[in-house]
C-alpha atoms as a PDB file:
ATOM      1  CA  UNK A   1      14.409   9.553  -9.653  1.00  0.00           C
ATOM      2  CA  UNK A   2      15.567   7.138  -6.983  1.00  0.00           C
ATOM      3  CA  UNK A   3      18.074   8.314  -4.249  1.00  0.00           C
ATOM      4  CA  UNK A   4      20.110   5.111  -4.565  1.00  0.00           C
ATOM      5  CA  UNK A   5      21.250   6.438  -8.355  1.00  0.00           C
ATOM      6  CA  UNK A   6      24.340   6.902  -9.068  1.00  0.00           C
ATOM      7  CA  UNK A   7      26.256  10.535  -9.528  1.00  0.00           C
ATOM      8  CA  UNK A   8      29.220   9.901 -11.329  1.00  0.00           C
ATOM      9  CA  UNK A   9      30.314  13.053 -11.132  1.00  0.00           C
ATOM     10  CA  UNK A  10      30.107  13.150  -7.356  1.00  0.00           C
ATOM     11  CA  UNK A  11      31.881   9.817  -7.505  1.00  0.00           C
ATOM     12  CA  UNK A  12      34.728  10.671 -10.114  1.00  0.00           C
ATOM     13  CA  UNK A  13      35.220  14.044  -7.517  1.00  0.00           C
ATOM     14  CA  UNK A  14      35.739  12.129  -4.618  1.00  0.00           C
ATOM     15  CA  UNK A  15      38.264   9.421  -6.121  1.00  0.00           C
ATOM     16  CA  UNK A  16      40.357  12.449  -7.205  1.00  0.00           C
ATOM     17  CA  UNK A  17      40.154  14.162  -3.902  1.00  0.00           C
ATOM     18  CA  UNK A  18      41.350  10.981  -2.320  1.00  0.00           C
ATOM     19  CA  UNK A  19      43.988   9.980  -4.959  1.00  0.00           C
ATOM     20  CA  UNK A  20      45.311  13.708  -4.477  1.00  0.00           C
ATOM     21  CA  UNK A  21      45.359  13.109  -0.387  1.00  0.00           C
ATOM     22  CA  UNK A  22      47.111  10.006  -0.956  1.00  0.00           C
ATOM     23  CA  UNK A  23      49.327  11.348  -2.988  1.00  0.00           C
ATOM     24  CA  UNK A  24      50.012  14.697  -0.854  1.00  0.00           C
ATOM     25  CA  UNK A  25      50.863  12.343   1.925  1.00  0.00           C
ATOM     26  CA  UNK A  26      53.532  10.294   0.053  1.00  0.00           C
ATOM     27  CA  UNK A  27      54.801  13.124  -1.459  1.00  0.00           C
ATOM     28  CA  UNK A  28      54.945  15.028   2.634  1.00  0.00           C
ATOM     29  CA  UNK A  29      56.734  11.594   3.458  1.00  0.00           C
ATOM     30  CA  UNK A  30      59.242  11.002   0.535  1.00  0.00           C
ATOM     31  CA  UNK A  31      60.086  15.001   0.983  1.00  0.00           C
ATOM     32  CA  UNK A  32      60.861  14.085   5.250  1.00  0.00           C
ATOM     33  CA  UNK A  33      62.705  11.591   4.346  1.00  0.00           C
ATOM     34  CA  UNK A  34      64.917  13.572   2.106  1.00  0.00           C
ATOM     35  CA  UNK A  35      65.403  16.329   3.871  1.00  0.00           C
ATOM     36  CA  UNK A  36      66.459  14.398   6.569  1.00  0.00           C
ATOM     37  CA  UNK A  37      69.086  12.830   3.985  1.00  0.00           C
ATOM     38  CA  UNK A  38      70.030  16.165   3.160  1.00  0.00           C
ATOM     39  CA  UNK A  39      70.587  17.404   6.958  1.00  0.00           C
ATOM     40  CA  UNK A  40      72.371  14.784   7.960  1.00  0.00           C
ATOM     41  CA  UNK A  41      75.096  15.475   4.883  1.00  0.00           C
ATOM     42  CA  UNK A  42      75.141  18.501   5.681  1.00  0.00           C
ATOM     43  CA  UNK A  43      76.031  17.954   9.369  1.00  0.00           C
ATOM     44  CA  UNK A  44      78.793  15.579   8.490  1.00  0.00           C
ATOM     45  CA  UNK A  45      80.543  17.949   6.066  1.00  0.00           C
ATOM     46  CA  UNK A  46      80.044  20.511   8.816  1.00  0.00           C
ATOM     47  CA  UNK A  47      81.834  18.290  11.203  1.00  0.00           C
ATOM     48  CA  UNK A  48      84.707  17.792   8.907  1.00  0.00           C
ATOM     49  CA  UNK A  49      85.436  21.610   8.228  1.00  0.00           C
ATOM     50  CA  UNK A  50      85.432  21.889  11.808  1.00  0.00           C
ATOM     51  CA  UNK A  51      87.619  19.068  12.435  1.00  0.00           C
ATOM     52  CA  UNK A  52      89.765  20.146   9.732  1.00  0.00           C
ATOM     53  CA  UNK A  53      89.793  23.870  11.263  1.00  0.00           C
ATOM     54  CA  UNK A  54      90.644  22.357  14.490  1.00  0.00           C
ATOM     55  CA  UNK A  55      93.587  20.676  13.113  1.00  0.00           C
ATOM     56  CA  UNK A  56      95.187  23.165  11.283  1.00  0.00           C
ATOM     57  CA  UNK A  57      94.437  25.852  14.110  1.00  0.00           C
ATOM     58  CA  UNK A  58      96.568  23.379  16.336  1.00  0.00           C
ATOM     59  CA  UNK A  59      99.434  22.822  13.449  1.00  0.00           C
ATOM     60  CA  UNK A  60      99.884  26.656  12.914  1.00  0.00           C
ATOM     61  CA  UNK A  61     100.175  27.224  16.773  1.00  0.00           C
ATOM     62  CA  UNK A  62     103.235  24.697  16.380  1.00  0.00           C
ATOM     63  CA  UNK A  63     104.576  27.185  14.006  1.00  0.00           C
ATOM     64  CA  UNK A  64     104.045  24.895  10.758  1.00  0.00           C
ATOM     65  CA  UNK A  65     103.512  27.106   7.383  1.00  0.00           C
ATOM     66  CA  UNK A  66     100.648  26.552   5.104  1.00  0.00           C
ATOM     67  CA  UNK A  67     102.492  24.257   3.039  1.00  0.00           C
ATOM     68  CA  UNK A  68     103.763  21.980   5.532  1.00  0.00           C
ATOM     69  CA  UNK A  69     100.261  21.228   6.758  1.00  0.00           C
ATOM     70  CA  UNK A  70      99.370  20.360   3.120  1.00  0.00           C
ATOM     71  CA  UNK A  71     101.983  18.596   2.659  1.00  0.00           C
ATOM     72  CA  UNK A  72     100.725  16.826   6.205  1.00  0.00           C
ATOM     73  CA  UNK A  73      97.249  16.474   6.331  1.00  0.00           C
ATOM     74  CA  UNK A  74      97.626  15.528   2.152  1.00  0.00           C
ATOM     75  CA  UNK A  75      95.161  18.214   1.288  1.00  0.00           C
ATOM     76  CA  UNK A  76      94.874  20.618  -1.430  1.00  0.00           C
ATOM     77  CA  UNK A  77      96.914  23.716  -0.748  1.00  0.00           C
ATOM     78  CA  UNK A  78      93.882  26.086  -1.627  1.00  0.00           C
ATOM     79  CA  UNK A  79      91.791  24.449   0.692  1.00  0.00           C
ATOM     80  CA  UNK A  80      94.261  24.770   3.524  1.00  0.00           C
ATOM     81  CA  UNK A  81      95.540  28.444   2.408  1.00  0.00           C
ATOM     82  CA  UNK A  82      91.405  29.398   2.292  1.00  0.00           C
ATOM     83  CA  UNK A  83      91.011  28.038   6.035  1.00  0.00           C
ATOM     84  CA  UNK A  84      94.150  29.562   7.338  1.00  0.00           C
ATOM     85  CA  UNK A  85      92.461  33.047   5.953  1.00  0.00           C
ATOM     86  CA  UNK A  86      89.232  32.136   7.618  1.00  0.00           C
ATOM     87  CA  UNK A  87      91.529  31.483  11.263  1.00  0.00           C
ATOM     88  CA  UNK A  88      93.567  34.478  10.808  1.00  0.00           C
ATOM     89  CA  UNK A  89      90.293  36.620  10.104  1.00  0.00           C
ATOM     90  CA  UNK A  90      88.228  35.911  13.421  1.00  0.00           C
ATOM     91  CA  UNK A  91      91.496  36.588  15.296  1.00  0.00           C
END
């Protein structure tokens, strides 16, 4: 037997050990890119709801009921009505 023969099986093993780091990596790569996607959505609907808080926190102070900021900032009542409850709660 010569030491220049081929192992096939030794071969086959490490194409599917490198195929699996290749694939690890782009997998590690797609999922950063993502969840930087994700974070950065997130952070910009944070910033909103605090915005919005901010807003209605100064409308209320101005004596303006839950309606008329609706009615002002052309939002949905609920949503204004749910962060009024939230304000009025860490009072």
């Amino acid at each position: 037997m010569s030491i220049y023969e081929y192992d096939k099986e030794f071969e086959e093993k490490k194409l599917r050990k490198a195929e699996y780091e290749a694939g690890r990596q782009d997998g590690i790569e797609i999922g950063r890119q993502d969840g930087i996607e994700i974070g950065r959505q997130d952070g910009i609907e944070i910033g909103k709801r605090i915005l919005l808080e901010k807003i209605i926190k100064k409308k209320l102070k101005k004596g303006k009921s839950t309606e008329q900021i609706a009615d002002e900032l052309e939002e949905d009542i609920n949503i204004i009505q749910k962060v009024v409850e939230k304000l009025k709660s860490q009072i």
